[in-house]
PDB file of N, CA and C in Angstrom:
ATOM      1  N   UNK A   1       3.144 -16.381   2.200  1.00  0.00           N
ATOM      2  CA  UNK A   1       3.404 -15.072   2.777  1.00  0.00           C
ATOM      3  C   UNK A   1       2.120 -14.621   3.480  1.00  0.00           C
ATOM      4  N   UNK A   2       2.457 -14.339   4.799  1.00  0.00           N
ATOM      5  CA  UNK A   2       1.770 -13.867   5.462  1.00  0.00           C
ATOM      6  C   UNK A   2       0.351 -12.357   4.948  1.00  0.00           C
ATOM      7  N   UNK A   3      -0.623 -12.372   5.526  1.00  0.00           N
ATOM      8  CA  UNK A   3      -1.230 -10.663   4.576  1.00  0.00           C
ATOM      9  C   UNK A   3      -0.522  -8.895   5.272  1.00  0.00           C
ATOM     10  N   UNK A   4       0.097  -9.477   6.364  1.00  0.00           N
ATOM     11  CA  UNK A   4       0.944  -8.344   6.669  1.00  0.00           C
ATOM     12  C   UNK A   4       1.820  -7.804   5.738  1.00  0.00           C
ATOM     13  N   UNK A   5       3.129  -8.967   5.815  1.00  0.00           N
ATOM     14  CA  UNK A   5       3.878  -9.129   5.017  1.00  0.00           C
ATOM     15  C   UNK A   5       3.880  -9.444   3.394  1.00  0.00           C
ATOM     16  N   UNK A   6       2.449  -9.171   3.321  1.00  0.00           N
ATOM     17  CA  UNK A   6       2.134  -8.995   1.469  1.00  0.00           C
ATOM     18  C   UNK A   6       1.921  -7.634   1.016  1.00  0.00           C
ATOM     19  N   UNK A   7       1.284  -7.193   2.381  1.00  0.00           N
ATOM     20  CA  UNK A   7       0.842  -5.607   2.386  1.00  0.00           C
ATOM     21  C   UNK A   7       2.068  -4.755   2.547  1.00  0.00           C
ATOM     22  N   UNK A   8       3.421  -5.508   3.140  1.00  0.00           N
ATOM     23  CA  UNK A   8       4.106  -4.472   3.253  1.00  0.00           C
ATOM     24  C   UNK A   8       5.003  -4.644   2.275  1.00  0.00           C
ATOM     25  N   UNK A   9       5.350  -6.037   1.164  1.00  0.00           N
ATOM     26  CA  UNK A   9       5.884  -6.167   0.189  1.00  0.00           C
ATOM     27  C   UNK A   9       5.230  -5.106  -1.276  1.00  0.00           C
ATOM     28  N   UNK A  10       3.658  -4.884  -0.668  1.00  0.00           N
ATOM     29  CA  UNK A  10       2.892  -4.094  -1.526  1.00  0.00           C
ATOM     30  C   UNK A  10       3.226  -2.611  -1.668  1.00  0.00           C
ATOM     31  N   UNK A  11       3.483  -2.047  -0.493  1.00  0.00           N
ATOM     32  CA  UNK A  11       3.734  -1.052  -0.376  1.00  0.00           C
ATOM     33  C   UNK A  11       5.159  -0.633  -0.561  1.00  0.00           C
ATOM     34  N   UNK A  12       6.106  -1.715  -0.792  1.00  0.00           N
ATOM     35  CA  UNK A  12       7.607  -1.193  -1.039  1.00  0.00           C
ATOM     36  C   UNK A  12       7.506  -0.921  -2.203  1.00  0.00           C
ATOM     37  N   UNK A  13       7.004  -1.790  -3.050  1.00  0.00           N
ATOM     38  CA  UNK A  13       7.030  -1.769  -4.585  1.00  0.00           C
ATOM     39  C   UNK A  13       6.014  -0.067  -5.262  1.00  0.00           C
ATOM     40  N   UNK A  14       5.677   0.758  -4.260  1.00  0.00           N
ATOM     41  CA  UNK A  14       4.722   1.908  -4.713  1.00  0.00           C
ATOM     42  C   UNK A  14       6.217   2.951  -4.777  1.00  0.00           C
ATOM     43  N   UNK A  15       7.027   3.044  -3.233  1.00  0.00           N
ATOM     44  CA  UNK A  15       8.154   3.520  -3.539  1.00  0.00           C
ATOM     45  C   UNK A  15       8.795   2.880  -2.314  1.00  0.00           C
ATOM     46  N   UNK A  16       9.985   1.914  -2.579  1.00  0.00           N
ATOM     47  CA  UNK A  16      10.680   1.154  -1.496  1.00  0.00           C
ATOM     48  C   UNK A  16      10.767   2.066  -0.695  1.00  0.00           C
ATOM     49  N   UNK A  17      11.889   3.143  -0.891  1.00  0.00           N
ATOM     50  CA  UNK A  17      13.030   3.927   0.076  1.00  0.00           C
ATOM     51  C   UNK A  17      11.691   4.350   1.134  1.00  0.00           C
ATOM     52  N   UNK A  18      10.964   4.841   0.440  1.00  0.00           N
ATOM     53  CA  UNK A  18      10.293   6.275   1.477  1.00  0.00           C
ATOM     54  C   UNK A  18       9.147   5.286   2.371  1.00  0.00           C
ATOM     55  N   UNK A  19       7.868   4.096   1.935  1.00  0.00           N
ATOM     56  CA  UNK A  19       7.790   3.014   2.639  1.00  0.00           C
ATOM     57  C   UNK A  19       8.849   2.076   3.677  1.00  0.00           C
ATOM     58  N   UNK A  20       9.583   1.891   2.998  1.00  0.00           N
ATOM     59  CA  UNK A  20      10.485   0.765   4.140  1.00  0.00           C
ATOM     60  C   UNK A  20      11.145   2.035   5.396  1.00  0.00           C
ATOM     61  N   UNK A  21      11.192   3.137   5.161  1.00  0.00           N
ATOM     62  CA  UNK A  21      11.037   3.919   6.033  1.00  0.00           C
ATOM     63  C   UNK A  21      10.062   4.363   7.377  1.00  0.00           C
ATOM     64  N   UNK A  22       9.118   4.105   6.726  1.00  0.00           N
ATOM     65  CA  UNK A  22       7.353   4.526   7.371  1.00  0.00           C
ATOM     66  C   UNK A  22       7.442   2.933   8.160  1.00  0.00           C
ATOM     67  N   UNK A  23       7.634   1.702   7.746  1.00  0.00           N
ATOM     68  CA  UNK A  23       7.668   0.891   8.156  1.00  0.00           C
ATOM     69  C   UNK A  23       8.252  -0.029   9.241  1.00  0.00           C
ATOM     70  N   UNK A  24       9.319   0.858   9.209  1.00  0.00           N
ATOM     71  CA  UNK A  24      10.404   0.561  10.060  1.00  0.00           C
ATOM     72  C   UNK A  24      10.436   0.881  11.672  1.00  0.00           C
ATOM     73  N   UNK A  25       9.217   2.189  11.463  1.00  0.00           N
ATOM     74  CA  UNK A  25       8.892   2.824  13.177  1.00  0.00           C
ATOM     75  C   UNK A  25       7.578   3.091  13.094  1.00  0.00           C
ATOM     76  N   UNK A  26       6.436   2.658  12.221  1.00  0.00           N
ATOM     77  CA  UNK A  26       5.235   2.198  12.506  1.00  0.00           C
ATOM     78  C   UNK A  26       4.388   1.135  11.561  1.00  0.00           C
ATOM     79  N   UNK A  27       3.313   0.342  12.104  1.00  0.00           N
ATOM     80  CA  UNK A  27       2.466  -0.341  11.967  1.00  0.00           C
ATOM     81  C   UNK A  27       1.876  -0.053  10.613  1.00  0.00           C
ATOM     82  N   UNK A  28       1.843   0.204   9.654  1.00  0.00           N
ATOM     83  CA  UNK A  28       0.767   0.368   8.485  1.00  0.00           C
ATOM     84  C   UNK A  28      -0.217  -0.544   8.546  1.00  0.00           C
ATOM     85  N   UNK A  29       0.160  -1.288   8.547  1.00  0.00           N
ATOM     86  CA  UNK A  29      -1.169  -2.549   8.284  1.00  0.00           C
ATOM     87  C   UNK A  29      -2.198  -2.728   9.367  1.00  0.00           C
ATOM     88  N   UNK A  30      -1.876  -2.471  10.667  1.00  0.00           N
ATOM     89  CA  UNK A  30      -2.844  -2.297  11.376  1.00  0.00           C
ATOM     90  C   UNK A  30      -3.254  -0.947  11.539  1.00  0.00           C
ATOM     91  N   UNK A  31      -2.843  -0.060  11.047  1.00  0.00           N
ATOM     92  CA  UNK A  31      -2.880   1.712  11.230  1.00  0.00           C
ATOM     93  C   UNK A  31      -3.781   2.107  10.239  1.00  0.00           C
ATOM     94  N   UNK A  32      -3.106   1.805   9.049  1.00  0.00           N
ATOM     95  CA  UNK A  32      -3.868   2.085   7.558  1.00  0.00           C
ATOM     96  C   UNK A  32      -4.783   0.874   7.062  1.00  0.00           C
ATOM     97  N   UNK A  33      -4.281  -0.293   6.774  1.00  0.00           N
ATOM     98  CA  UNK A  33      -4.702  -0.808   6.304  1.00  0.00           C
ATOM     99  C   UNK A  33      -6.063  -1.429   6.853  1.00  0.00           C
ATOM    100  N   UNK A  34      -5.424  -2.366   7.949  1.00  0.00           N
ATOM    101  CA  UNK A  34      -7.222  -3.188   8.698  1.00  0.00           C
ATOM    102  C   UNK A  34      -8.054  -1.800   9.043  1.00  0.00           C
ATOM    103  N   UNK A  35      -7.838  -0.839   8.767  1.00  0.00           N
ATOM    104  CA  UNK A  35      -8.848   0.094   9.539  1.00  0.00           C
ATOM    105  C   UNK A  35      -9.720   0.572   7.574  1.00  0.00           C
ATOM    106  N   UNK A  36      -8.874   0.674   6.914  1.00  0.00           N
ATOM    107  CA  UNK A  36      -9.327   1.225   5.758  1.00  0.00           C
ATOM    108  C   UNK A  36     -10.452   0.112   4.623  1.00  0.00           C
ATOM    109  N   UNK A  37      -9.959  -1.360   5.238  1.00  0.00           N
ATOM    110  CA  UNK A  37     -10.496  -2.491   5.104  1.00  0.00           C
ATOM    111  C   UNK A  37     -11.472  -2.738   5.683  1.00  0.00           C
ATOM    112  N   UNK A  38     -11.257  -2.771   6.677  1.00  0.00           N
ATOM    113  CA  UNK A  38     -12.556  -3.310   7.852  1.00  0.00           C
ATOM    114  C   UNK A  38     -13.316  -1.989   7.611  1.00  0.00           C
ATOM    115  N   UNK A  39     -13.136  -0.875   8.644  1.00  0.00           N
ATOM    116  CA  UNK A  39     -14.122  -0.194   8.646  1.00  0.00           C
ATOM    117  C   UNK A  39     -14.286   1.503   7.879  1.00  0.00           C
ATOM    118  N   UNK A  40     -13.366   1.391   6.510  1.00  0.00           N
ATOM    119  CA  UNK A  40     -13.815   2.189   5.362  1.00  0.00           C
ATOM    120  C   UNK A  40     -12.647   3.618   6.425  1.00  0.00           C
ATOM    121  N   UNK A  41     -12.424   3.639   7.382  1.00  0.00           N
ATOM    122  CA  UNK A  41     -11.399   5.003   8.047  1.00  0.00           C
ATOM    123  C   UNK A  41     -10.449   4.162   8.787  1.00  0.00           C
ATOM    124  N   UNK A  42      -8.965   5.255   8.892  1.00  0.00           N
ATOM    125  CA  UNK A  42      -7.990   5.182   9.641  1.00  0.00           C
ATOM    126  C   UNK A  42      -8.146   5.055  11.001  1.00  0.00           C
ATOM    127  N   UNK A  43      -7.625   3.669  11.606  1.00  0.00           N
ATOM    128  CA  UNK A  43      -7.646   4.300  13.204  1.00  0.00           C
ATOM    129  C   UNK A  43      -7.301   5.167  14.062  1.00  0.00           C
ATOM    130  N   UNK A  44      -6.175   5.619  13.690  1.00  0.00           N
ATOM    131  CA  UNK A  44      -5.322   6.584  14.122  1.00  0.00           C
ATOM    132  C   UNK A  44      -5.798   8.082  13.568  1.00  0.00           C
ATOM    133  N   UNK A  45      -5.020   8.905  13.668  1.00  0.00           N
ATOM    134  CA  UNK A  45      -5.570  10.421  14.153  1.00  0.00           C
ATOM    135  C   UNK A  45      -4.794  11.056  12.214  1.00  0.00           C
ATOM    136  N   UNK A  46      -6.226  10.745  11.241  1.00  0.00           N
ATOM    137  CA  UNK A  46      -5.425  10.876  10.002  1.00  0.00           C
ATOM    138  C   UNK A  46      -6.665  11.816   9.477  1.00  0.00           C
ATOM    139  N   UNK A  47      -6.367  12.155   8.192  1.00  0.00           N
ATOM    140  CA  UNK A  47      -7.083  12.534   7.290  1.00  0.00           C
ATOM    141  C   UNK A  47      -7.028  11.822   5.983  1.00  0.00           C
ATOM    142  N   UNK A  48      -8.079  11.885   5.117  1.00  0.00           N
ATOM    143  CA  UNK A  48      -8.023  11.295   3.988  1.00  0.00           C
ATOM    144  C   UNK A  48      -8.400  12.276   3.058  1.00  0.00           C
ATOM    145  N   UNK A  49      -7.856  12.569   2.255  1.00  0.00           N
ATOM    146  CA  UNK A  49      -7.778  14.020   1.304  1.00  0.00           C
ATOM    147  C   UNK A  49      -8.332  13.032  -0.198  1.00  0.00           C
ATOM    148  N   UNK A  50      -8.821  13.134  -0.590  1.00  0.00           N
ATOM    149  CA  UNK A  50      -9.826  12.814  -2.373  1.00  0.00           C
ATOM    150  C   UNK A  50      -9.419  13.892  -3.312  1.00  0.00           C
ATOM    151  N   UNK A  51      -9.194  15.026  -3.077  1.00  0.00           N
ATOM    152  CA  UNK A  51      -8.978  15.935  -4.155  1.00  0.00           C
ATOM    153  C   UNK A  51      -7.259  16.009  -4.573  1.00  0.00           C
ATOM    154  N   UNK A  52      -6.554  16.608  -3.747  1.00  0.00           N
ATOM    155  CA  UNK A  52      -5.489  17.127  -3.281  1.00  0.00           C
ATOM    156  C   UNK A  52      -4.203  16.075  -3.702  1.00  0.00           C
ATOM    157  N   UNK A  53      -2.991  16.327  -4.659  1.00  0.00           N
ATOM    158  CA  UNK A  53      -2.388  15.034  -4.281  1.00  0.00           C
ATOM    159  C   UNK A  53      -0.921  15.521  -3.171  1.00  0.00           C
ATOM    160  N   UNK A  54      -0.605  14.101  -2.740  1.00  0.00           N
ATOM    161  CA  UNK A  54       0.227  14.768  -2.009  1.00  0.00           C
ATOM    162  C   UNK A  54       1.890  14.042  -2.368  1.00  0.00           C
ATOM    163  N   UNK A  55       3.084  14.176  -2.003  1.00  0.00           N
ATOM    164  CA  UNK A  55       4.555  13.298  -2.280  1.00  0.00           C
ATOM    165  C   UNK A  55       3.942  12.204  -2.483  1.00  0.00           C
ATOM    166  N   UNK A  56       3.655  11.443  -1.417  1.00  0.00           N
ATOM    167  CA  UNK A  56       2.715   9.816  -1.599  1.00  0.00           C
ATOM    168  C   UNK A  56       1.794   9.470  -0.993  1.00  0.00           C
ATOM    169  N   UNK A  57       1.072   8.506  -0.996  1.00  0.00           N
ATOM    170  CA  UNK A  57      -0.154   8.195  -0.971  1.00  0.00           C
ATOM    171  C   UNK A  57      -0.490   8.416   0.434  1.00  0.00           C
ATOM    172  N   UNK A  58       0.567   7.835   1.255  1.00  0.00           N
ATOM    173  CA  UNK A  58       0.546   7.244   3.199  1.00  0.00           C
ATOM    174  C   UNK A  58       1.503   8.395   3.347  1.00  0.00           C
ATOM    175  N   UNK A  59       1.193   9.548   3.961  1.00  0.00           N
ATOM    176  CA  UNK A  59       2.088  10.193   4.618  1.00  0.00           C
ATOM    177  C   UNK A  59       2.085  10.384   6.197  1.00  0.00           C
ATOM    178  N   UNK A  60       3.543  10.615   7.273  1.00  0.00           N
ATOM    179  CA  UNK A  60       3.025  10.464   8.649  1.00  0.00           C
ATOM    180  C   UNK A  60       3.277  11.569   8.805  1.00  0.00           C
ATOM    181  N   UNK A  61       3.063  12.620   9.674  1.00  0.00           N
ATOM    182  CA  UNK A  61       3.517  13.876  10.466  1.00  0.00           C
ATOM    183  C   UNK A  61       4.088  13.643  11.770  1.00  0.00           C
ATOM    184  N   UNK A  62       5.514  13.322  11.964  1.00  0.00           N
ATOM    185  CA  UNK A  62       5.780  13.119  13.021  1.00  0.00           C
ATOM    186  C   UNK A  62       5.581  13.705  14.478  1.00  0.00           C
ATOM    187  N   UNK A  63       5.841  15.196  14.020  1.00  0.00           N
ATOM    188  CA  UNK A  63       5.546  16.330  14.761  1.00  0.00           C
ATOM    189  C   UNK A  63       3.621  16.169  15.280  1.00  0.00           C
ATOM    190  N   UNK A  64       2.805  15.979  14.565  1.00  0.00           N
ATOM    191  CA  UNK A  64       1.450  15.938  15.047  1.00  0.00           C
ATOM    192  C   UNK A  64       0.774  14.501  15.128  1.00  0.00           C
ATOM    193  N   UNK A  65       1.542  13.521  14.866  1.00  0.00           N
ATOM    194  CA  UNK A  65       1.638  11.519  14.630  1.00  0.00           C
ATOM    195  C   UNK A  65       0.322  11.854  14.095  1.00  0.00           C
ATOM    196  N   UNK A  66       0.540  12.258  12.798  1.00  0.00           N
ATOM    197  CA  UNK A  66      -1.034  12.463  12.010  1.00  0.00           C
ATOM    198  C   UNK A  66      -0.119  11.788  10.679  1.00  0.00           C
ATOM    199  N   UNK A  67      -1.388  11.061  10.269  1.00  0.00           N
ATOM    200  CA  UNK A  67      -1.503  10.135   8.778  1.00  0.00           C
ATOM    201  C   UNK A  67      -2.287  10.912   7.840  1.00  0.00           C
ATOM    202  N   UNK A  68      -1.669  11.353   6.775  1.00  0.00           N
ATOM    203  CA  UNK A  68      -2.360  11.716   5.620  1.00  0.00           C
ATOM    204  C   UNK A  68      -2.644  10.611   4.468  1.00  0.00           C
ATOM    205  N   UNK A  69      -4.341  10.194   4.269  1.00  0.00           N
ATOM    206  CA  UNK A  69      -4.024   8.931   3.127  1.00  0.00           C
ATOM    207  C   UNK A  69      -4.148  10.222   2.193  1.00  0.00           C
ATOM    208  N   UNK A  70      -3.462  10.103   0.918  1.00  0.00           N
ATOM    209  CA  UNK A  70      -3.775  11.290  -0.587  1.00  0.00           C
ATOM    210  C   UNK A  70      -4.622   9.980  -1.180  1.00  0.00           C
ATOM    211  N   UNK A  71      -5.706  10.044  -1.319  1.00  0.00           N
ATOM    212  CA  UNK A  71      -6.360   9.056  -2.423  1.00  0.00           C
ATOM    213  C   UNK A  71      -5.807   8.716  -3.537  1.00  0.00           C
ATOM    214  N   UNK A  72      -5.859   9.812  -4.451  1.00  0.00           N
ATOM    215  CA  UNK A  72      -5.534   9.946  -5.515  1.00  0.00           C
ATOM    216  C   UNK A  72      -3.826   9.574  -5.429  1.00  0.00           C
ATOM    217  N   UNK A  73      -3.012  10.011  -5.123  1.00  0.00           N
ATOM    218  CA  UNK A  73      -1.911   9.893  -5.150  1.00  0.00           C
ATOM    219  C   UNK A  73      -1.429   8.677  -4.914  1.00  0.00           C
ATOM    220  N   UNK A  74      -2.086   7.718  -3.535  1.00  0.00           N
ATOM    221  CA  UNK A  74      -2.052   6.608  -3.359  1.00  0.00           C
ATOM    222  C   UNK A  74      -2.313   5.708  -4.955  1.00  0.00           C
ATOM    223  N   UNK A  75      -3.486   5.629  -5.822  1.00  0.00           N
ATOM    224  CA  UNK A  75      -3.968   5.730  -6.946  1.00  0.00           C
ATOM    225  C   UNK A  75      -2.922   5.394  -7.927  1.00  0.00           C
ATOM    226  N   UNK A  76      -2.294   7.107  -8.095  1.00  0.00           N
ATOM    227  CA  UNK A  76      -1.516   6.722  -9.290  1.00  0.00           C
ATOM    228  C   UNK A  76       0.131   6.165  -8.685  1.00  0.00           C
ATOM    229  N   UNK A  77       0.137   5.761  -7.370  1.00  0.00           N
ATOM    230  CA  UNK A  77       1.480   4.980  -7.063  1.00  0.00           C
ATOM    231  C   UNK A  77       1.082   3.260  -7.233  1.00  0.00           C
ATOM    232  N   UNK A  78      -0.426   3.279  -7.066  1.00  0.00           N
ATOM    233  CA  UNK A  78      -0.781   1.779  -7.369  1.00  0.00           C
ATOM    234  C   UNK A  78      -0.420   1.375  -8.588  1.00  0.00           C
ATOM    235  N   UNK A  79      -0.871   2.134  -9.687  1.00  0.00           N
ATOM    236  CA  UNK A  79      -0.761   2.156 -10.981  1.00  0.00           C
ATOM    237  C   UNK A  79       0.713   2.022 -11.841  1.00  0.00           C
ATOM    238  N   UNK A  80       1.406   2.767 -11.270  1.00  0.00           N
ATOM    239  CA  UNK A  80       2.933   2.703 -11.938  1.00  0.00           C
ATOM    240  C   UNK A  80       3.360   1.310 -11.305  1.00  0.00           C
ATOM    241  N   UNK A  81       3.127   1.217 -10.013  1.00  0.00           N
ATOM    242  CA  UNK A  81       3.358  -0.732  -8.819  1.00  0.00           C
ATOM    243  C   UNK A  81       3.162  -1.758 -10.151  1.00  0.00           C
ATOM    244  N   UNK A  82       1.522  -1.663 -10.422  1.00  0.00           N
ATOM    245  CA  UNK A  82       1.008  -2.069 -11.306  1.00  0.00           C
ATOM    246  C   UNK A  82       1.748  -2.732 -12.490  1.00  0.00           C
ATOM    247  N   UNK A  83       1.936  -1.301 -13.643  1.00  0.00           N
ATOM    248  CA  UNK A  83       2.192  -1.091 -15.014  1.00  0.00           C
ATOM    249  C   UNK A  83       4.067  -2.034 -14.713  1.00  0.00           C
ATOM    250  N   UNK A  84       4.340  -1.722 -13.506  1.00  0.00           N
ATOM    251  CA  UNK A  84       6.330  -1.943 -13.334  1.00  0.00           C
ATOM    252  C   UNK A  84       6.025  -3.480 -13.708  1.00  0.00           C
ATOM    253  N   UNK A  85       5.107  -4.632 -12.674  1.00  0.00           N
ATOM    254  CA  UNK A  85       4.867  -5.983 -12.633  1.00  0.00           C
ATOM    255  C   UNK A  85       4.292  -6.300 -13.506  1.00  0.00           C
ATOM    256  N   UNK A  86       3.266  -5.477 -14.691  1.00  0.00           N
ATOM    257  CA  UNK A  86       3.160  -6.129 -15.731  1.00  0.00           C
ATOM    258  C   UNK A  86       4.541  -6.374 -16.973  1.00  0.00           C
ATOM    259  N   UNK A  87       5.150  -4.675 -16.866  1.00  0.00           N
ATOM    260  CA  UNK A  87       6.524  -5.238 -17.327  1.00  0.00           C
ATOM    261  C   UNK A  87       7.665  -6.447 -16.972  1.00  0.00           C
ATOM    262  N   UNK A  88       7.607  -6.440 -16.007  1.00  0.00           N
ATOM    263  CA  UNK A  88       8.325  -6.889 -15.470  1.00  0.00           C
ATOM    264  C   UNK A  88       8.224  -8.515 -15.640  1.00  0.00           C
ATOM    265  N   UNK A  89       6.929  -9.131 -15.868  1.00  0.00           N
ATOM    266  CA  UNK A  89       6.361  -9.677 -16.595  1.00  0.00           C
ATOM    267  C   UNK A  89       6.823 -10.413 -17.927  1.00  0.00           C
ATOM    268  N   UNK A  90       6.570  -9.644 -18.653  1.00  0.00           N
ATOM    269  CA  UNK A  90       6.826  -9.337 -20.035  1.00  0.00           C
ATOM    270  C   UNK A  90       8.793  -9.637 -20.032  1.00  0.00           C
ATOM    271  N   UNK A  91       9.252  -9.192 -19.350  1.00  0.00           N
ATOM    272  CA  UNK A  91      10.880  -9.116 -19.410  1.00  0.00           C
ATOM    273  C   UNK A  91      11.024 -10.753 -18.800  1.00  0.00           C
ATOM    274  N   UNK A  92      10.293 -11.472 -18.475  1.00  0.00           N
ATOM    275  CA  UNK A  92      10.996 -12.564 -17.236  1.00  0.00           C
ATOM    276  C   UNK A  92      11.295 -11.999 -16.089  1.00  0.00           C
ATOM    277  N   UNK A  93      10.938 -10.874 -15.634  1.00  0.00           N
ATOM    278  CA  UNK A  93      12.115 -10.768 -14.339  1.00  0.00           C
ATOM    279  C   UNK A  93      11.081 -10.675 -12.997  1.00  0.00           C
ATOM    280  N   UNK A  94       9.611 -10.939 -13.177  1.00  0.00           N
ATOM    281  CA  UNK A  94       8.615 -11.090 -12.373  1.00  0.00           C
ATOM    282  C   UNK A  94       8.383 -12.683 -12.566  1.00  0.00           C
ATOM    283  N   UNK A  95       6.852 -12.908 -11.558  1.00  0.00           N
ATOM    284  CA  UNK A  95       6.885 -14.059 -11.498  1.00  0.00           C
ATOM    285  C   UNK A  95       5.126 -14.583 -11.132  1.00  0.00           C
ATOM    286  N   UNK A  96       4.160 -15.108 -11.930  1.00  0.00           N
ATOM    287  CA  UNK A  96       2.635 -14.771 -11.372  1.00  0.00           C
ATOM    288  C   UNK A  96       2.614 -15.575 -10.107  1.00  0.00           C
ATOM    289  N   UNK A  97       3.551 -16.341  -9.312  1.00  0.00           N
ATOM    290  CA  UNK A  97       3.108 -17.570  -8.420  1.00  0.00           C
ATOM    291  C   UNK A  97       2.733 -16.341  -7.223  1.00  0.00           C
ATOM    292  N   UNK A  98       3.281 -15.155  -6.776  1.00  0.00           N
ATOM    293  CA  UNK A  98       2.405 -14.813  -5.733  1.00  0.00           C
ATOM    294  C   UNK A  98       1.207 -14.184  -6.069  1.00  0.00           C
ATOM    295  N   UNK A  99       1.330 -13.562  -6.814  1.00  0.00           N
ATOM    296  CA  UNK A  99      -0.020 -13.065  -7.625  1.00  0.00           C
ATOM    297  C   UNK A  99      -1.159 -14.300  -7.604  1.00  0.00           C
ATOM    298  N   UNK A 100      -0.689 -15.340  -8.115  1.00  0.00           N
ATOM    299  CA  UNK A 100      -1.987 -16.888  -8.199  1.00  0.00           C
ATOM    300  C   UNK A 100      -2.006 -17.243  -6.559  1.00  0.00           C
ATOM    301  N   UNK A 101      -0.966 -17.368  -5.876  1.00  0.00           N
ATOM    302  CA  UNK A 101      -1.599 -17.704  -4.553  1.00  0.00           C
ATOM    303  C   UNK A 101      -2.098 -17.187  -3.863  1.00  0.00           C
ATOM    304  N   UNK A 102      -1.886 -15.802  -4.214  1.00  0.00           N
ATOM    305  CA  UNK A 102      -3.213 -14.743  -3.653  1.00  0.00           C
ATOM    306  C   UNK A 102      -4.471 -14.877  -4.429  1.00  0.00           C
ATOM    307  N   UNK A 103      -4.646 -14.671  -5.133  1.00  0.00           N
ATOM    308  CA  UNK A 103      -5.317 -15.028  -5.743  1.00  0.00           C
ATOM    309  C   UNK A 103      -6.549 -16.783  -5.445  1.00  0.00           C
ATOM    310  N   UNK A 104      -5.767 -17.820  -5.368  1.00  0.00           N
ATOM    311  CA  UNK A 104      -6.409 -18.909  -4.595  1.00  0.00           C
ATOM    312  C   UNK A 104      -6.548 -18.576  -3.206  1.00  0.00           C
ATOM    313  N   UNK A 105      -5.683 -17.878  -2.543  1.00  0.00           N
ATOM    314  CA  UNK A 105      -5.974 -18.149  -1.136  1.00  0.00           C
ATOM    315  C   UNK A 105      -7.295 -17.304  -0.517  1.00  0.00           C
ATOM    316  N   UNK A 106      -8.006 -16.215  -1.517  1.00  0.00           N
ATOM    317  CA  UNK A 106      -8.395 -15.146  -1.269  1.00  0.00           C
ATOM    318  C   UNK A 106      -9.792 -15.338  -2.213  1.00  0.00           C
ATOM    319  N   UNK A 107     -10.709 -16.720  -3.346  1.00  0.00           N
ATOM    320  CA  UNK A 107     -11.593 -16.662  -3.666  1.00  0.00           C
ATOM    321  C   UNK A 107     -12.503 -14.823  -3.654  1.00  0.00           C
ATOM    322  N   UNK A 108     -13.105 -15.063  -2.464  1.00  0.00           N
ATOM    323  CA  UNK A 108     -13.991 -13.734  -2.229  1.00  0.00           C
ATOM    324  C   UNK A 108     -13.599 -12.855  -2.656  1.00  0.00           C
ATOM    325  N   UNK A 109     -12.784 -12.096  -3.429  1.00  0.00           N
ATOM    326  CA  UNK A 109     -12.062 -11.211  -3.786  1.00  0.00           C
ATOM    327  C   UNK A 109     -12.396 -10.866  -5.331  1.00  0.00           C
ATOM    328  N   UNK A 110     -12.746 -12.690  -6.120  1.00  0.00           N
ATOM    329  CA  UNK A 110     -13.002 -12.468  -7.331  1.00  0.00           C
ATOM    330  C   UNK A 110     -14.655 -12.053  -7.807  1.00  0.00           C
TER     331      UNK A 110
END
């Protein structure tokens, strides 16, 4: 799997409906992500709020095509992503092979 398409498998699992939405009529991964990666800010015309939480982590304003990242909120949607695949885990109904091939394909990381 591609790192687009890991990032955007990443982001369904925080909350499908309201992601596969955002996704569907813009870019995250080059919007949010390579910009928040590479150079620590959004390319696009966003704010990044640290205190404040907001519905979810990536929000767009259609009306002003403004990106809100909520830190924190982003945070605790990682976390429940998280806590679901360790269950999920635990039940059989997950699986570590993408987890390990990310994992190999990505050394520098550890």
């Amino acid at each position: 799997m591609g790192e687009e398409k890991a990032f955007e498998a990443f982001l369904k699992r925080l909350d499908f409906l309201y992601y596969e939405g955002l996704l569907r009529t813009l870019n995250l991964y080059s919007e949010i992500r390579c910009g928040l990666a590479h150079a620590y800010m959004i390319d696009r015309n966003a704010d990044i709020n640290m205190g404040n939480i907001g519905c979810h982590g990536i929000e767009y304003n259609q009306t002003e095509k403004r990106y809100t990242f909520w830190v924190r909120t982003y945070f605790d949607e990682f976390k429940k992503a998280v806590n679901c695949y360790i269950d999920g885990l635990k039940r059989g109904t997950e699986s570590l092979d993408n987890l390990d091939k990310g994992l190999k394909a990505r050394p520098e990381l550890l």
